[in-house]
PDB file of N, CA and C in Angstrom:
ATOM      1  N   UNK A   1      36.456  27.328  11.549  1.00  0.00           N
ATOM      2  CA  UNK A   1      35.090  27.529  11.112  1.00  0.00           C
ATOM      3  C   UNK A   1      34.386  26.186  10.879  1.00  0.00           C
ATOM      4  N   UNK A   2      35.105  24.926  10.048  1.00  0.00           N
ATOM      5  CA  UNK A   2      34.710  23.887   9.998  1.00  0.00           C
ATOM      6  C   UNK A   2      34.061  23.420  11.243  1.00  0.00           C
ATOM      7  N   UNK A   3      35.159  23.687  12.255  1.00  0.00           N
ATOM      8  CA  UNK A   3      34.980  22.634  13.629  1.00  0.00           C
ATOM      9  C   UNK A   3      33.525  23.313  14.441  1.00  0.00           C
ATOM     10  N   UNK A   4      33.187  24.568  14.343  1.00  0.00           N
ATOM     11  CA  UNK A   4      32.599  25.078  14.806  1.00  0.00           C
ATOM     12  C   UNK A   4      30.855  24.495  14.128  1.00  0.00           C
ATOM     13  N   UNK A   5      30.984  24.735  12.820  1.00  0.00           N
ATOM     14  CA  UNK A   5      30.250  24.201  11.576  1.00  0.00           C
ATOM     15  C   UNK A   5      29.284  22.923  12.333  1.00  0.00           C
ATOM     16  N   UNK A   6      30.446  21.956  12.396  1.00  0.00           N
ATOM     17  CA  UNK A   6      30.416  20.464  12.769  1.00  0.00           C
ATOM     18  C   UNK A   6      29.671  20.536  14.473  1.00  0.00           C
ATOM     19  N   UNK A   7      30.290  21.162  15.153  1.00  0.00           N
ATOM     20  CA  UNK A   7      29.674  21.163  16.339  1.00  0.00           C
ATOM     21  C   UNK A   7      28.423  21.478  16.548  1.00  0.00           C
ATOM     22  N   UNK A   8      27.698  22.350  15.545  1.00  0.00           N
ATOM     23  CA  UNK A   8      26.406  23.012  16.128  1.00  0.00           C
ATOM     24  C   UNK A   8      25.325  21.854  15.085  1.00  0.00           C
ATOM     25  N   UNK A   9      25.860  21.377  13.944  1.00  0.00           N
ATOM     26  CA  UNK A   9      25.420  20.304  13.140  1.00  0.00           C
ATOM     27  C   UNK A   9      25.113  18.863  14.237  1.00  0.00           C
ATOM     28  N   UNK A  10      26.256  18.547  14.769  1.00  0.00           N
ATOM     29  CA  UNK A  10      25.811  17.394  16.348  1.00  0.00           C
ATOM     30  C   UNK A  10      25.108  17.903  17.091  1.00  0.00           C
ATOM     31  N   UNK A  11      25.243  19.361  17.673  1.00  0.00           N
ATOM     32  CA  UNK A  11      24.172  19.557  18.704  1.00  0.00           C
ATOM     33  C   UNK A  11      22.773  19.845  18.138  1.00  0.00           C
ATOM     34  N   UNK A  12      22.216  19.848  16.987  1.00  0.00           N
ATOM     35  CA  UNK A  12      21.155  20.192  16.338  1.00  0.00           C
ATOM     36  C   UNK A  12      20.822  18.599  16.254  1.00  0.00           C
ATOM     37  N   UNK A  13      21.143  17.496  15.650  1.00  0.00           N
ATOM     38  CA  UNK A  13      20.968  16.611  15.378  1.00  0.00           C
ATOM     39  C   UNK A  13      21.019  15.530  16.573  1.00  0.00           C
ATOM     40  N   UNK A  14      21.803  15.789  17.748  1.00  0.00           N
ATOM     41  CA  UNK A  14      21.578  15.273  19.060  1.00  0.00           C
ATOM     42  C   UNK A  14      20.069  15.576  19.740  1.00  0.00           C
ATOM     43  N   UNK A  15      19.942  16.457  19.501  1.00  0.00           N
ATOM     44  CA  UNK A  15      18.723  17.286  20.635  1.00  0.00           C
ATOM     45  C   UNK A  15      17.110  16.186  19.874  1.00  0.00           C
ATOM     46  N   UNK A  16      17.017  15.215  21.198  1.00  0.00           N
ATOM     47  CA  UNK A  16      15.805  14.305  20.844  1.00  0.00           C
ATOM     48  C   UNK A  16      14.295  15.103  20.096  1.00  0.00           C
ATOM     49  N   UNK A  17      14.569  16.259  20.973  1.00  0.00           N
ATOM     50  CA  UNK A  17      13.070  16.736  20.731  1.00  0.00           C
ATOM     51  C   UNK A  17      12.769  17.180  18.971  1.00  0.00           C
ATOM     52  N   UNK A  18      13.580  17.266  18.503  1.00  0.00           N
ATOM     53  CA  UNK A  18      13.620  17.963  17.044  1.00  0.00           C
ATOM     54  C   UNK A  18      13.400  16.216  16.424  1.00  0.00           C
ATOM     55  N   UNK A  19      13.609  15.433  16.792  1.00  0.00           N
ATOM     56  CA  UNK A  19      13.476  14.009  15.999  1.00  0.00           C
ATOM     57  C   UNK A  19      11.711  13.239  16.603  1.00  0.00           C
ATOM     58  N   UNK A  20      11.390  13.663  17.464  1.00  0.00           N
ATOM     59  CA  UNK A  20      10.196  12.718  17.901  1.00  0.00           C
ATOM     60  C   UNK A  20       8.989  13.338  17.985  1.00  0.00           C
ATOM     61  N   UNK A  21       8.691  14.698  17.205  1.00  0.00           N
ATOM     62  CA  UNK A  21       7.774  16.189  17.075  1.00  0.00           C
ATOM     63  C   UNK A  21       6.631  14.864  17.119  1.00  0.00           C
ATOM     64  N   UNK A  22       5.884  14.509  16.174  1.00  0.00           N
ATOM     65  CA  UNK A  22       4.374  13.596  16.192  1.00  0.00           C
ATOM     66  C   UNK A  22       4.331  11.732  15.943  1.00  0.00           C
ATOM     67  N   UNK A  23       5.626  11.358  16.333  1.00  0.00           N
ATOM     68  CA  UNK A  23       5.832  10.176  16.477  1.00  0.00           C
ATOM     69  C   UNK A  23       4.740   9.343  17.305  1.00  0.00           C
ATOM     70  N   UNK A  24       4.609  10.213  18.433  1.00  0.00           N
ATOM     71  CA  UNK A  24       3.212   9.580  19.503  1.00  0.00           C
ATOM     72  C   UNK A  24       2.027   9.631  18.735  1.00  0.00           C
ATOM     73  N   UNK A  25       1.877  10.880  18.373  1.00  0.00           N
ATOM     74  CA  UNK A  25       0.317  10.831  17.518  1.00  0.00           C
ATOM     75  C   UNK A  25       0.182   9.977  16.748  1.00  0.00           C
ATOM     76  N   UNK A  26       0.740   9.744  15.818  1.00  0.00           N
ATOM     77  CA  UNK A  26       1.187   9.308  14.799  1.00  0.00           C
ATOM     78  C   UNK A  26       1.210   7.511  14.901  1.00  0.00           C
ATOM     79  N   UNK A  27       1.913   6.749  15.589  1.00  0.00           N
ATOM     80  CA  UNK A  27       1.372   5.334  16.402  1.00  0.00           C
ATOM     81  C   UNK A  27       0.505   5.630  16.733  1.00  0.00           C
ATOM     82  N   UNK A  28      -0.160   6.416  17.752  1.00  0.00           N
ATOM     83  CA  UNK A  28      -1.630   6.291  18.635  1.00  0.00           C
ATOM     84  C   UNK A  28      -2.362   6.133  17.471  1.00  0.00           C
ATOM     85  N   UNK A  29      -2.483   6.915  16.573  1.00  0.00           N
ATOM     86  CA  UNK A  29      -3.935   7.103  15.363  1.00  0.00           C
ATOM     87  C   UNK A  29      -3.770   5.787  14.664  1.00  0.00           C
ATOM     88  N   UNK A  30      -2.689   4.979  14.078  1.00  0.00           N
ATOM     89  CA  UNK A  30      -2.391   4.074  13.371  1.00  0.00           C
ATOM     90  C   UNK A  30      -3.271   2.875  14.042  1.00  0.00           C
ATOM     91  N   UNK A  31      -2.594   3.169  15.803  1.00  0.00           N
ATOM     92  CA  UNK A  31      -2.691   1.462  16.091  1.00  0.00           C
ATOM     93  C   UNK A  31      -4.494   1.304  16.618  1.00  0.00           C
ATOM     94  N   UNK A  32      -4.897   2.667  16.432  1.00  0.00           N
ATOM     95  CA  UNK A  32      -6.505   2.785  16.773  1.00  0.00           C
ATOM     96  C   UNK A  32      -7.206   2.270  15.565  1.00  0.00           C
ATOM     97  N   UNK A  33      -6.543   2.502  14.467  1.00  0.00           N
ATOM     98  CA  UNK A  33      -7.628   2.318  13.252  1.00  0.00           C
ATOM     99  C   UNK A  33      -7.320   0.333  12.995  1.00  0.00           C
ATOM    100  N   UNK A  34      -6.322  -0.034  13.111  1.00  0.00           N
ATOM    101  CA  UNK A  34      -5.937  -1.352  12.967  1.00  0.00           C
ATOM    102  C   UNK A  34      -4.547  -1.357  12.088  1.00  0.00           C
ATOM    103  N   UNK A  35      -4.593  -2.972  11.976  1.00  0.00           N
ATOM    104  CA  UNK A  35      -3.259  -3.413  11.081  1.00  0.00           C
ATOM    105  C   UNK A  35      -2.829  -2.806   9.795  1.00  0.00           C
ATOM    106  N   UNK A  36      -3.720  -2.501   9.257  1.00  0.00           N
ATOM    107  CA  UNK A  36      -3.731  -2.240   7.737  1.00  0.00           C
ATOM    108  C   UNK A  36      -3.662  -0.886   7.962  1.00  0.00           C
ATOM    109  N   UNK A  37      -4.398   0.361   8.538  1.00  0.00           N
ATOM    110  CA  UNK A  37      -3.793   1.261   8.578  1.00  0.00           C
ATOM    111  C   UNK A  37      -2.222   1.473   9.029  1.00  0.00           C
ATOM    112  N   UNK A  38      -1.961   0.818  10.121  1.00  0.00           N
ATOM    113  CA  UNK A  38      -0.927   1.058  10.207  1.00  0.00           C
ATOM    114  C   UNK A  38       0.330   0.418   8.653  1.00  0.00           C
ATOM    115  N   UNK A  39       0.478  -0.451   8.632  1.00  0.00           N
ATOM    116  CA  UNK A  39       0.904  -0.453   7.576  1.00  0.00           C
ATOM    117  C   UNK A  39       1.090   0.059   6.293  1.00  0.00           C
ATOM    118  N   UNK A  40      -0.242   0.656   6.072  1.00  0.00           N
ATOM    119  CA  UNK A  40      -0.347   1.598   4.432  1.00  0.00           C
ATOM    120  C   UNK A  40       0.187   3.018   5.810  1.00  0.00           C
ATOM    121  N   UNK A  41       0.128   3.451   6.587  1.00  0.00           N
ATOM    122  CA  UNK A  41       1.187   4.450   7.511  1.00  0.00           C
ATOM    123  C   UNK A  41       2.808   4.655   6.934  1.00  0.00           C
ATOM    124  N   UNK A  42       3.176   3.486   7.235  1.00  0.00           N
ATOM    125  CA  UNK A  42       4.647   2.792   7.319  1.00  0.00           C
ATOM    126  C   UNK A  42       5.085   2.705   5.773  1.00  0.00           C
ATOM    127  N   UNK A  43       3.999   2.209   4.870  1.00  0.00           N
ATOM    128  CA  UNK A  43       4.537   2.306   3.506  1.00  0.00           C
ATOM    129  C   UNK A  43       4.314   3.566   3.154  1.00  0.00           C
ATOM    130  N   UNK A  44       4.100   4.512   3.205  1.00  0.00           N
ATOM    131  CA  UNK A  44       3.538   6.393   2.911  1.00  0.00           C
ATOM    132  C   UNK A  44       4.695   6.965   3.368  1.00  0.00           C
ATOM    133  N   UNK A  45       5.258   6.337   4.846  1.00  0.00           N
ATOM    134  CA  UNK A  45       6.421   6.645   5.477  1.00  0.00           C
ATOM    135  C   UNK A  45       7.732   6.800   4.502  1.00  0.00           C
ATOM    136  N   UNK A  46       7.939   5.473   4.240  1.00  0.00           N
ATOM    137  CA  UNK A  46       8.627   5.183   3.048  1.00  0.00           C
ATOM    138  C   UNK A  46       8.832   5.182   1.756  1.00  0.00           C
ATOM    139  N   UNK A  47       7.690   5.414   1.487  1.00  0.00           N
ATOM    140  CA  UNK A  47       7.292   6.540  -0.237  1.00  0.00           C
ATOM    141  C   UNK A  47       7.639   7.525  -0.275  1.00  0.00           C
ATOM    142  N   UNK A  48       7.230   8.558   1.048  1.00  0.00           N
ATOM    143  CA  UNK A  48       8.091  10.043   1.147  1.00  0.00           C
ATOM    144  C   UNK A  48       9.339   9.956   1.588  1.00  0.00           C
ATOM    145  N   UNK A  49      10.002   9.092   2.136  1.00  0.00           N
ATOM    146  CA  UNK A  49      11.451   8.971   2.255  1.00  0.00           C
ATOM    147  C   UNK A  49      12.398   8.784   0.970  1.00  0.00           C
ATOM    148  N   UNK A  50      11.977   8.113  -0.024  1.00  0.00           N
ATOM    149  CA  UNK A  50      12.347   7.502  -1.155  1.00  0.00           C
ATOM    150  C   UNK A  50      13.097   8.366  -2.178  1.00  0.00           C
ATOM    151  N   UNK A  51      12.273   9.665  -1.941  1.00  0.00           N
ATOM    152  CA  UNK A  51      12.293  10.504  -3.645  1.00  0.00           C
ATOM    153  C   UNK A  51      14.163  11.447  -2.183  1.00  0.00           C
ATOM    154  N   UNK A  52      13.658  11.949  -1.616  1.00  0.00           N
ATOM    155  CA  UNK A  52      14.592  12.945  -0.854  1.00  0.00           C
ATOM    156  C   UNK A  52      16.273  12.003  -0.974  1.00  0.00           C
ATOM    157  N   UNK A  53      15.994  10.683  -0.448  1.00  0.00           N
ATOM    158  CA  UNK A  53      17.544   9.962  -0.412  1.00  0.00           C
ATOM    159  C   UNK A  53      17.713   9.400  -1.486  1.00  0.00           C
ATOM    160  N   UNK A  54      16.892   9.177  -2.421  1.00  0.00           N
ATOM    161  CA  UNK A  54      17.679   9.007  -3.997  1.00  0.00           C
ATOM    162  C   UNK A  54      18.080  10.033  -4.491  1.00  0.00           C
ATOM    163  N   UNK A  55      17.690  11.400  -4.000  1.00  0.00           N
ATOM    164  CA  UNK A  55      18.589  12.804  -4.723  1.00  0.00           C
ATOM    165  C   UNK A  55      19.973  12.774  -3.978  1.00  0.00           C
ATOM    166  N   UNK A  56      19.473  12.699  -2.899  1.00  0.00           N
ATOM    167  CA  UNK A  56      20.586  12.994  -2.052  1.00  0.00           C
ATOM    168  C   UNK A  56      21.907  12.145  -2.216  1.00  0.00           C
ATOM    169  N   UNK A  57      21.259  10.639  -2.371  1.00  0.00           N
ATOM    170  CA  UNK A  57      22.280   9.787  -2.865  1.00  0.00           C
ATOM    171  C   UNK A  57      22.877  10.384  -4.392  1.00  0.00           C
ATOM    172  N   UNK A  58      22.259  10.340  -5.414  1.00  0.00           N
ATOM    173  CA  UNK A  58      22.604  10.858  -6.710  1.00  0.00           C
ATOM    174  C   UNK A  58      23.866  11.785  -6.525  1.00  0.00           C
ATOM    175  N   UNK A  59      23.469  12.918  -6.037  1.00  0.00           N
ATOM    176  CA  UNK A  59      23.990  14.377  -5.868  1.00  0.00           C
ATOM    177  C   UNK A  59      25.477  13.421  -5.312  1.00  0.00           C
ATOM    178  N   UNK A  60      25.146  12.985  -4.100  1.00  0.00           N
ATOM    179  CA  UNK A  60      26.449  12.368  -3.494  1.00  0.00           C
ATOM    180  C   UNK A  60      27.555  11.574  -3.997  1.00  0.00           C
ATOM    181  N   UNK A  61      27.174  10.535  -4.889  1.00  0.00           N
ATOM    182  CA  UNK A  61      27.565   9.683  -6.045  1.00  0.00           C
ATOM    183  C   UNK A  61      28.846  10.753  -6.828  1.00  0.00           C
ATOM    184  N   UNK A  62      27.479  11.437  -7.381  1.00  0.00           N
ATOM    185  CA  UNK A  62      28.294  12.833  -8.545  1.00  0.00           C
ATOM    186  C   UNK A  62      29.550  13.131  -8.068  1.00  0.00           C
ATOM    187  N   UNK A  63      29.017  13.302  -6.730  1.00  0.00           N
ATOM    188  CA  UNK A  63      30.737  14.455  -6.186  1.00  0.00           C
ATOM    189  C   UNK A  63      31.349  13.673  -5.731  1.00  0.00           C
ATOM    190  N   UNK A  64      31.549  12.212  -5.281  1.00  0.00           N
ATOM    191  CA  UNK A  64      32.546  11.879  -4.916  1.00  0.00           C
ATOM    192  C   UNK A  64      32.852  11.457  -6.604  1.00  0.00           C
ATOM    193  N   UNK A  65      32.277  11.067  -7.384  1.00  0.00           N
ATOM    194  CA  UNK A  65      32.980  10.256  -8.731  1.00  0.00           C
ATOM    195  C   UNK A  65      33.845  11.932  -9.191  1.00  0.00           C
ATOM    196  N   UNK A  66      33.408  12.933  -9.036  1.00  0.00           N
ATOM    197  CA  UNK A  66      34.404  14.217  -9.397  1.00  0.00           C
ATOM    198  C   UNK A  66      35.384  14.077  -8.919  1.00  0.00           C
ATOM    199  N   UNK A  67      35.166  14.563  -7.465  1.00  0.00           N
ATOM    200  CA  UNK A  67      36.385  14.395  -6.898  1.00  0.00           C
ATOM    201  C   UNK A  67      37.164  13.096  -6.499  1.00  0.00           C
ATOM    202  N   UNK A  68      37.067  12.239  -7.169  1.00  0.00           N
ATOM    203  CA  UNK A  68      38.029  10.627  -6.435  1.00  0.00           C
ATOM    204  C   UNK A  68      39.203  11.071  -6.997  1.00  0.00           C
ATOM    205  N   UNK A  69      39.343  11.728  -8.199  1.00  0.00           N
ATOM    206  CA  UNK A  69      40.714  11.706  -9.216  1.00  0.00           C
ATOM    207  C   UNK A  69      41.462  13.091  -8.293  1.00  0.00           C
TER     208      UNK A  69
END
């Protein structure tokens, strides 16, 4: 069940199209407005990235410090 688990987890996470949905739009509109938009872009990028992988990290932390012993 694991292996099966694991396999459809790579093929979900392989498949390009699920990773690049408005990447084009997304540069095109930036590099139209100028430098500074793009940049306050890129930092917004990374503001909403921030809060999701510090839980995720946290949560992760937790369970391995449980389970190390």
């Amino acid at each position: 069940m694991k292996k099966i688990l694991f396999l459809l987890t790579a093929a979900a996470c392989c498949a390009t199209d699920t990773w690049a949905q408005g990447c084009a739009v997304c540069t095109k509109t930036a590099a139209g407005l100028g430098q500074s938009s793009a940049s306050g872009l890129n930092n917004g990028i990374l503001y909403l990235a921030a809060i999701p992988l510090a839980f995720m990290g946290t949560v992760g932390f937790i369970w391995w410090k449980r389970n190390r012993a």
